[in-house]
C-alpha atoms as a PDB file:
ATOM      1  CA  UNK A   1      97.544 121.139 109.879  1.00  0.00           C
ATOM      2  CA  UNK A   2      96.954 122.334 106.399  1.00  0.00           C
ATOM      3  CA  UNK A   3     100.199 123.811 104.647  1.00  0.00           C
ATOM      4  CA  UNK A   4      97.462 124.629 101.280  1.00  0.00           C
ATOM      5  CA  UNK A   5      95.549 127.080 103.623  1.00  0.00           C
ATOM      6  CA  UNK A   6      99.174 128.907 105.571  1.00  0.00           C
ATOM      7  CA  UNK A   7     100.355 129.121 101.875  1.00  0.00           C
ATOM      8  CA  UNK A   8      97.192 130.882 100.423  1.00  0.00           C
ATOM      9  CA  UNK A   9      96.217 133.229 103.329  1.00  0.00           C
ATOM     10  CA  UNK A  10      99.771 133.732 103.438  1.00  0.00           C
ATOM     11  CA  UNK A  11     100.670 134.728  99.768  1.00  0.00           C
ATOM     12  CA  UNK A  12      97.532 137.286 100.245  1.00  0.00           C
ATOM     13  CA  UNK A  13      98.700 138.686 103.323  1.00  0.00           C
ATOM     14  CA  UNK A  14     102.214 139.368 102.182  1.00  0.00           C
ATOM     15  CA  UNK A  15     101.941 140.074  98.928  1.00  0.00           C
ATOM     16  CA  UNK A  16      98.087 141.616  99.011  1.00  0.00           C
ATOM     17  CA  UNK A  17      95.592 140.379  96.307  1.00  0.00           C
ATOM     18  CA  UNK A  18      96.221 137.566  93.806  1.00  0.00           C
ATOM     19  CA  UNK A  19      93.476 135.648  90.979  1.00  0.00           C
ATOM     20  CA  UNK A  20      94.604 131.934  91.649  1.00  0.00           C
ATOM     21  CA  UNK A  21      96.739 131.691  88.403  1.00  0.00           C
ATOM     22  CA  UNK A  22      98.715 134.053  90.579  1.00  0.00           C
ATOM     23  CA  UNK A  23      98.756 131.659  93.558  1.00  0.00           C
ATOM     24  CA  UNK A  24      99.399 128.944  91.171  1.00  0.00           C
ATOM     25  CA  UNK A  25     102.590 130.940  89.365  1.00  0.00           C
ATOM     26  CA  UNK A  26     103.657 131.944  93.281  1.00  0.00           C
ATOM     27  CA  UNK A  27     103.589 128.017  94.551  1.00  0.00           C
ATOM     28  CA  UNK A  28     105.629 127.082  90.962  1.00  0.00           C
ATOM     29  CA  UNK A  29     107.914 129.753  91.705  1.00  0.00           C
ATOM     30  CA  UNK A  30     108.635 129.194  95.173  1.00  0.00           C
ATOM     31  CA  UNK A  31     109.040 125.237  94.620  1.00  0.00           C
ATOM     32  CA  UNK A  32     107.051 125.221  97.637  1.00  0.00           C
ATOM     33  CA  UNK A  33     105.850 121.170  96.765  1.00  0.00           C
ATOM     34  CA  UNK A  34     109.569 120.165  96.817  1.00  0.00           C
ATOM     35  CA  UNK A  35     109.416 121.243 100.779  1.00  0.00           C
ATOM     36  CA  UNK A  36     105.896 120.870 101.722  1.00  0.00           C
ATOM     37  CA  UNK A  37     102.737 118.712 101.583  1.00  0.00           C
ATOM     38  CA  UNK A  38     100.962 121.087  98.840  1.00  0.00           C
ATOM     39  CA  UNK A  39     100.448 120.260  95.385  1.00  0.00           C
ATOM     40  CA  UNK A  40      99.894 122.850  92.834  1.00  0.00           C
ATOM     41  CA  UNK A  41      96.634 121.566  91.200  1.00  0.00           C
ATOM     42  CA  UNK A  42      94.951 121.266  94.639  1.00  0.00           C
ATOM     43  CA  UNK A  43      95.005 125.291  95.159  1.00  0.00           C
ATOM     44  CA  UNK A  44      91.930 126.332  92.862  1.00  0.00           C
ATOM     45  CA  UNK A  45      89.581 123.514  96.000  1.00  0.00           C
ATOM     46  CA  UNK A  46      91.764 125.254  98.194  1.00  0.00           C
ATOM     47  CA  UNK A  47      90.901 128.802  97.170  1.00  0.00           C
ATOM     48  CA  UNK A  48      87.081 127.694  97.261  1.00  0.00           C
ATOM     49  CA  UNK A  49      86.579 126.185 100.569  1.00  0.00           C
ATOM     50  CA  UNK A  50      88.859 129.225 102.134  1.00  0.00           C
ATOM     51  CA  UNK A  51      85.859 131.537 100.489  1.00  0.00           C
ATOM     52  CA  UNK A  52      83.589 129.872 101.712  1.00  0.00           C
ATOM     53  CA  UNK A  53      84.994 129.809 105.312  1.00  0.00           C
ATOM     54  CA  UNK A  54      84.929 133.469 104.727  1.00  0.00           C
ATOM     55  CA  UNK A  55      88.801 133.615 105.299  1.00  0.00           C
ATOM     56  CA  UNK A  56      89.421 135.123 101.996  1.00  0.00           C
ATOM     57  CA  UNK A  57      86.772 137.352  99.484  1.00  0.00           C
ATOM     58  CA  UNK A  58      86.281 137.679  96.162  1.00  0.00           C
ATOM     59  CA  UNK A  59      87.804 141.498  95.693  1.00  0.00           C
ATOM     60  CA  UNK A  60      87.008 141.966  91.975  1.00  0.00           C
ATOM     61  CA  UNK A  61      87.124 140.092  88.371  1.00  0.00           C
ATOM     62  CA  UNK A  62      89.502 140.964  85.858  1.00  0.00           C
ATOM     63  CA  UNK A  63      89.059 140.314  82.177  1.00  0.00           C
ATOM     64  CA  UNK A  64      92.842 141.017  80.145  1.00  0.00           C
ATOM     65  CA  UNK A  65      92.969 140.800  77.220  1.00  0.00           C
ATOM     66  CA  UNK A  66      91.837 137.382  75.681  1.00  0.00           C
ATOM     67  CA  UNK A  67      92.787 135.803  78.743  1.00  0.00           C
ATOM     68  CA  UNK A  68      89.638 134.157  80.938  1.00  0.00           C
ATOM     69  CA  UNK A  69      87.644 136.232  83.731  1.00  0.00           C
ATOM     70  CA  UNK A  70      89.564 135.342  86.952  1.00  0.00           C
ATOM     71  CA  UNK A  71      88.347 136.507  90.471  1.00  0.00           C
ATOM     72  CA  UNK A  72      91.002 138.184  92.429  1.00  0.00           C
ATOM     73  CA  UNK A  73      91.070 137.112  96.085  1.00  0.00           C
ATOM     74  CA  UNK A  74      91.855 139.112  99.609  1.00  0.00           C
ATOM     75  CA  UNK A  75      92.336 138.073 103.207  1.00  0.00           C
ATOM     76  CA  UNK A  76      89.667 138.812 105.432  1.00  0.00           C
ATOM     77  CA  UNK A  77      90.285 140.103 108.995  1.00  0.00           C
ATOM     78  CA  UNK A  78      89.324 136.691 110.187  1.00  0.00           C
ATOM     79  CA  UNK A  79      91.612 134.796 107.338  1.00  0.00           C
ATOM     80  CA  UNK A  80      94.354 137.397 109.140  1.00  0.00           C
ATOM     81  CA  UNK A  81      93.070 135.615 112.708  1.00  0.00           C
ATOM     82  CA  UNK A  82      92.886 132.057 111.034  1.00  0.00           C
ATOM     83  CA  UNK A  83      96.318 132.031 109.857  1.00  0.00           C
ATOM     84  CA  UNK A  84      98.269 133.628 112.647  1.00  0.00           C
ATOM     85  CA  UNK A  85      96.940 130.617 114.288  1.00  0.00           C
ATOM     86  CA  UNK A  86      97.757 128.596 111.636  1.00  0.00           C
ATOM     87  CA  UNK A  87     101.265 129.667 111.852  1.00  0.00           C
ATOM     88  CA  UNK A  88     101.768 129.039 115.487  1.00  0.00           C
ATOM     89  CA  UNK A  89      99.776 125.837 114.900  1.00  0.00           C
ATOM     90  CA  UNK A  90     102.693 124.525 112.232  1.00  0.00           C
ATOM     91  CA  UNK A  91     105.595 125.697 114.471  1.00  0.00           C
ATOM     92  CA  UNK A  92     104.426 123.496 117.514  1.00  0.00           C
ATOM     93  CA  UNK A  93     103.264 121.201 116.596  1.00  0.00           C
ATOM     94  CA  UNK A  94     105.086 117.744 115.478  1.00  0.00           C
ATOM     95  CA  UNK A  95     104.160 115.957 112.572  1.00  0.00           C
ATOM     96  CA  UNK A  96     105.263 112.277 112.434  1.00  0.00           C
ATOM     97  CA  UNK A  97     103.110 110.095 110.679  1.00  0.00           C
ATOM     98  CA  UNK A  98     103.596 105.699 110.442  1.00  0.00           C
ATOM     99  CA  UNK A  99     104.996 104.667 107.131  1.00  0.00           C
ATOM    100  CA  UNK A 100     102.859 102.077 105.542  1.00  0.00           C
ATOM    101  CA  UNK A 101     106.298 100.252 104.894  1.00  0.00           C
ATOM    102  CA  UNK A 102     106.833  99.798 107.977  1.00  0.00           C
ATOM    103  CA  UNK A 103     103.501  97.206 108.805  1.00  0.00           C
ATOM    104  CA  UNK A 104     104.028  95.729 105.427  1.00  0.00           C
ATOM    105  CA  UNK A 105     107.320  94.625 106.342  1.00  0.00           C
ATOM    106  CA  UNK A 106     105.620  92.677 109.569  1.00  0.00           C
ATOM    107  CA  UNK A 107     103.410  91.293 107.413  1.00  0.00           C
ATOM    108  CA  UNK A 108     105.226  89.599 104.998  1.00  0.00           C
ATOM    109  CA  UNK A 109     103.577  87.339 102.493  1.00  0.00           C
ATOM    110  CA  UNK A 110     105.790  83.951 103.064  1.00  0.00           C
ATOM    111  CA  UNK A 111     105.341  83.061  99.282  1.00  0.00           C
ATOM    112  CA  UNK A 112     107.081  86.387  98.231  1.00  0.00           C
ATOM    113  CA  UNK A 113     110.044  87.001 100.586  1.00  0.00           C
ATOM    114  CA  UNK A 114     112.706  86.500  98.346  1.00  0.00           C
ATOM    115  CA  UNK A 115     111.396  89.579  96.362  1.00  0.00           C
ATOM    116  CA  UNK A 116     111.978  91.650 100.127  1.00  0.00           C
ATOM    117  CA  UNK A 117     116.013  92.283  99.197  1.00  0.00           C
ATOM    118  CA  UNK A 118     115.148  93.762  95.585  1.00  0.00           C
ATOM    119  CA  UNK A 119     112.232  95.895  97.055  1.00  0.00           C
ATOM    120  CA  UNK A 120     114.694  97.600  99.680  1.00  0.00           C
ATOM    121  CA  UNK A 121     116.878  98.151  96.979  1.00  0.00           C
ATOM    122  CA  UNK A 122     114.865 100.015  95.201  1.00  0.00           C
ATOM    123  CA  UNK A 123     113.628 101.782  97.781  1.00  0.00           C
ATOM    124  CA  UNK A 124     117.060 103.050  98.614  1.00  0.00           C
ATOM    125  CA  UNK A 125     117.474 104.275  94.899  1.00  0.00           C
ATOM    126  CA  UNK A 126     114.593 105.744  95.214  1.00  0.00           C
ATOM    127  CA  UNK A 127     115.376 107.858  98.169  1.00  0.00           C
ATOM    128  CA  UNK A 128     119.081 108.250  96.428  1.00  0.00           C
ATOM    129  CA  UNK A 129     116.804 109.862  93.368  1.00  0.00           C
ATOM    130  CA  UNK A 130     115.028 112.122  95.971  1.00  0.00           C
ATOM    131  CA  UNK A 131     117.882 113.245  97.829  1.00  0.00           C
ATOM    132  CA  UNK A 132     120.006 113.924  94.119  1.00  0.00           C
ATOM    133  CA  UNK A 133     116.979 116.114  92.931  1.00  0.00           C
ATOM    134  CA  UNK A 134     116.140 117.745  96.262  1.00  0.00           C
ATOM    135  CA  UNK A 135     120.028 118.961  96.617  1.00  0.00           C
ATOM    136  CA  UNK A 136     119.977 119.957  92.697  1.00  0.00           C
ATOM    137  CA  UNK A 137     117.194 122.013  93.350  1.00  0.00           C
ATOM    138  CA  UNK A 138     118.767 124.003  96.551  1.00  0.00           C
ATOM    139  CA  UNK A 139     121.453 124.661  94.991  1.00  0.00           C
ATOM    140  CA  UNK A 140     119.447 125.911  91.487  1.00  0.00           C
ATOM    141  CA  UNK A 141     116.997 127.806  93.753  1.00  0.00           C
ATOM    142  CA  UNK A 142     119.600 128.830  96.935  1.00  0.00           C
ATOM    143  CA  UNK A 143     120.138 132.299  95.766  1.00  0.00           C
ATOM    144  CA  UNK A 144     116.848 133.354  95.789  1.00  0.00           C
ATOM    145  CA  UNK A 145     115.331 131.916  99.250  1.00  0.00           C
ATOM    146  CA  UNK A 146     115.326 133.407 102.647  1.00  0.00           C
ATOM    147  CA  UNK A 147     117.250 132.417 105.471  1.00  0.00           C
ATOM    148  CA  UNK A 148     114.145 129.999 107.265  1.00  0.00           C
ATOM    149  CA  UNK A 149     113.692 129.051 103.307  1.00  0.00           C
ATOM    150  CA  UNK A 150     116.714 126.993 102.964  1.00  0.00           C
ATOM    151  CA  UNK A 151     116.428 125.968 106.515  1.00  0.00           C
ATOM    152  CA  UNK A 152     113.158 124.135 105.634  1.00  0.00           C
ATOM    153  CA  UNK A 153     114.715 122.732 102.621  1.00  0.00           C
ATOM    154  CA  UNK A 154     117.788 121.565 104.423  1.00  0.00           C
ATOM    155  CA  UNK A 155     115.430 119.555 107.293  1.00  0.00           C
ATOM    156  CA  UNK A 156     113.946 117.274 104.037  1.00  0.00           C
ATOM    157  CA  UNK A 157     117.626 116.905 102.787  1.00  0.00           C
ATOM    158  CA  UNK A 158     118.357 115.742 106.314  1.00  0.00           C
ATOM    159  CA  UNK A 159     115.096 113.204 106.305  1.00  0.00           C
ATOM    160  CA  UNK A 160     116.125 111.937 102.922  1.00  0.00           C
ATOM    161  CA  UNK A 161     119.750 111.072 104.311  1.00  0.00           C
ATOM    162  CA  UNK A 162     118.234 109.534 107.215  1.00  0.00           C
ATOM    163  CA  UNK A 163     115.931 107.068 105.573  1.00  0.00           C
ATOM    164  CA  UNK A 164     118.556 105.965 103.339  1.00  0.00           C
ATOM    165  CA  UNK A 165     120.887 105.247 105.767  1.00  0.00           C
ATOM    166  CA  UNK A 166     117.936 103.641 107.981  1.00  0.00           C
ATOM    167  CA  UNK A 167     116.939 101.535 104.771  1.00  0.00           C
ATOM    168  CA  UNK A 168     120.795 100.456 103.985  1.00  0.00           C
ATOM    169  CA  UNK A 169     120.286  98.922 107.787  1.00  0.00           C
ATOM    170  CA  UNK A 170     117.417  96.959 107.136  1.00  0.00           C
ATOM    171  CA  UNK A 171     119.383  95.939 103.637  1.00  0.00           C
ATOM    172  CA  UNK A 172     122.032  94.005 105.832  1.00  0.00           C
ATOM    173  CA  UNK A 173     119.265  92.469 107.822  1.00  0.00           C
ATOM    174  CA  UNK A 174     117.095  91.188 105.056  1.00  0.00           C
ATOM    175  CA  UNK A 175     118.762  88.178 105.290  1.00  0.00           C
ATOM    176  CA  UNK A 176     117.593  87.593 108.879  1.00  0.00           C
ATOM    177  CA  UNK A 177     114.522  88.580 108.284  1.00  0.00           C
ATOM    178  CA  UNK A 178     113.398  86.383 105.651  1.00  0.00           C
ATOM    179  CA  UNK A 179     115.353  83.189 107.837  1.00  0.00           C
ATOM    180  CA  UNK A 180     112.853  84.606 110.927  1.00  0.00           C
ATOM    181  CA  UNK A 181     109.904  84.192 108.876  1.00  0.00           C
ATOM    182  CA  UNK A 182     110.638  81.207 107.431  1.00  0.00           C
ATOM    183  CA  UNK A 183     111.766  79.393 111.026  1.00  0.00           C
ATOM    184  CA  UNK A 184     108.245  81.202 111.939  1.00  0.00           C
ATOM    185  CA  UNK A 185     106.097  79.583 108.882  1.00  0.00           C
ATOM    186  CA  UNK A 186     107.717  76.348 109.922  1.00  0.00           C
ATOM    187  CA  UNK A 187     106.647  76.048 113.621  1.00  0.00           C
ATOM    188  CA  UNK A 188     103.409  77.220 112.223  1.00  0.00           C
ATOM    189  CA  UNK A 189     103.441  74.082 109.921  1.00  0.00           C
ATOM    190  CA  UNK A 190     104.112  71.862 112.606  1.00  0.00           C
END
């Protein structure tokens, strides 16, 4: 699932042609990396391989002023196909990917465990950090988003709150854990 190409065939669909400094304003605007996997630099690649899929068109170039010639993009009728799909696509279907943390943690080097409590530390502050910034921004931004808007920021709220309290779990059981793989390295010794 690419949330680049829903936001770009999207943009042009609802709000009808756009150069990609347009795009690029819309996605600052909209905060839309604070609530999904897009990152503002990585439209302009975006733009290009949608144009080349024949999804979107070059409409015209405009020339304003001083200001650099910049293409102005459309949907196509099959962009229109491609992202009705899309949408359905990102509604079913469930996106839960490993953590890297998570092997890491089973494969602990023995000759660095007592650095494990001060790295779930800071992971929890850093989460803390997230969670702080991501409720600043809904409530700087609340007034001006729709209804499924704040719904979708609410949902990473909600995934920041759970991995901090999962990580303050695995804080209490560091302990344990570094006693299990040191019991482990011991046998292994034998």
């Amino acid at each position: 699932m690419s949330s680049i190409r829903i936001f770009i065939l999207g943009a042009l669909a609802d709000r009808g042609a756009m150069h990609g400094h347009q795009l690029r304003l819309l996605a600052t605007e909209e905060h839309v990396s604070e609530w999904a996997d897009i990152t503002v630099g990585g439209l302009y690649g975006a733009i290009k391989r949608l144009a080349a899929e024949s999804l979107i068109e070059e409409l015209r170039v405009e020339q304003p002023g001083n200001y650099p010639k910049r293409q102005v993009w459309g949907i196509t009728e099959n962009g229109r196909r491609v992202l009705v799909s899309l949408q359905l696509n990102g509604l079913r279907e469930v996106m839960f990917k490993p953590d890297p943390f998570d092997l890491a943690l089973t494969r602990l080097d023995f000759d660095h465990l007592e650095n494990l409590p001060a790295i779930v530390e800071a992971r929890i502050a850093t989460f803390q950090g997230m969670l702080a910034d991501q409720e600043a921004q809904r409530a700087s931004v609340a007034r001006y988003l729709t209804v499924a808007e704040r719904i979708a920021m609410a949902h990473r709220t909600e995934r920041l709150k759970t991995e901090i309290d999962w990580h303050r779990q695995l804080a209490e059981r560091v302990g344990d854990i570094i006693a299990d793989e040191r019991n482990r390295k011991a046998i292994v010794d034998d």
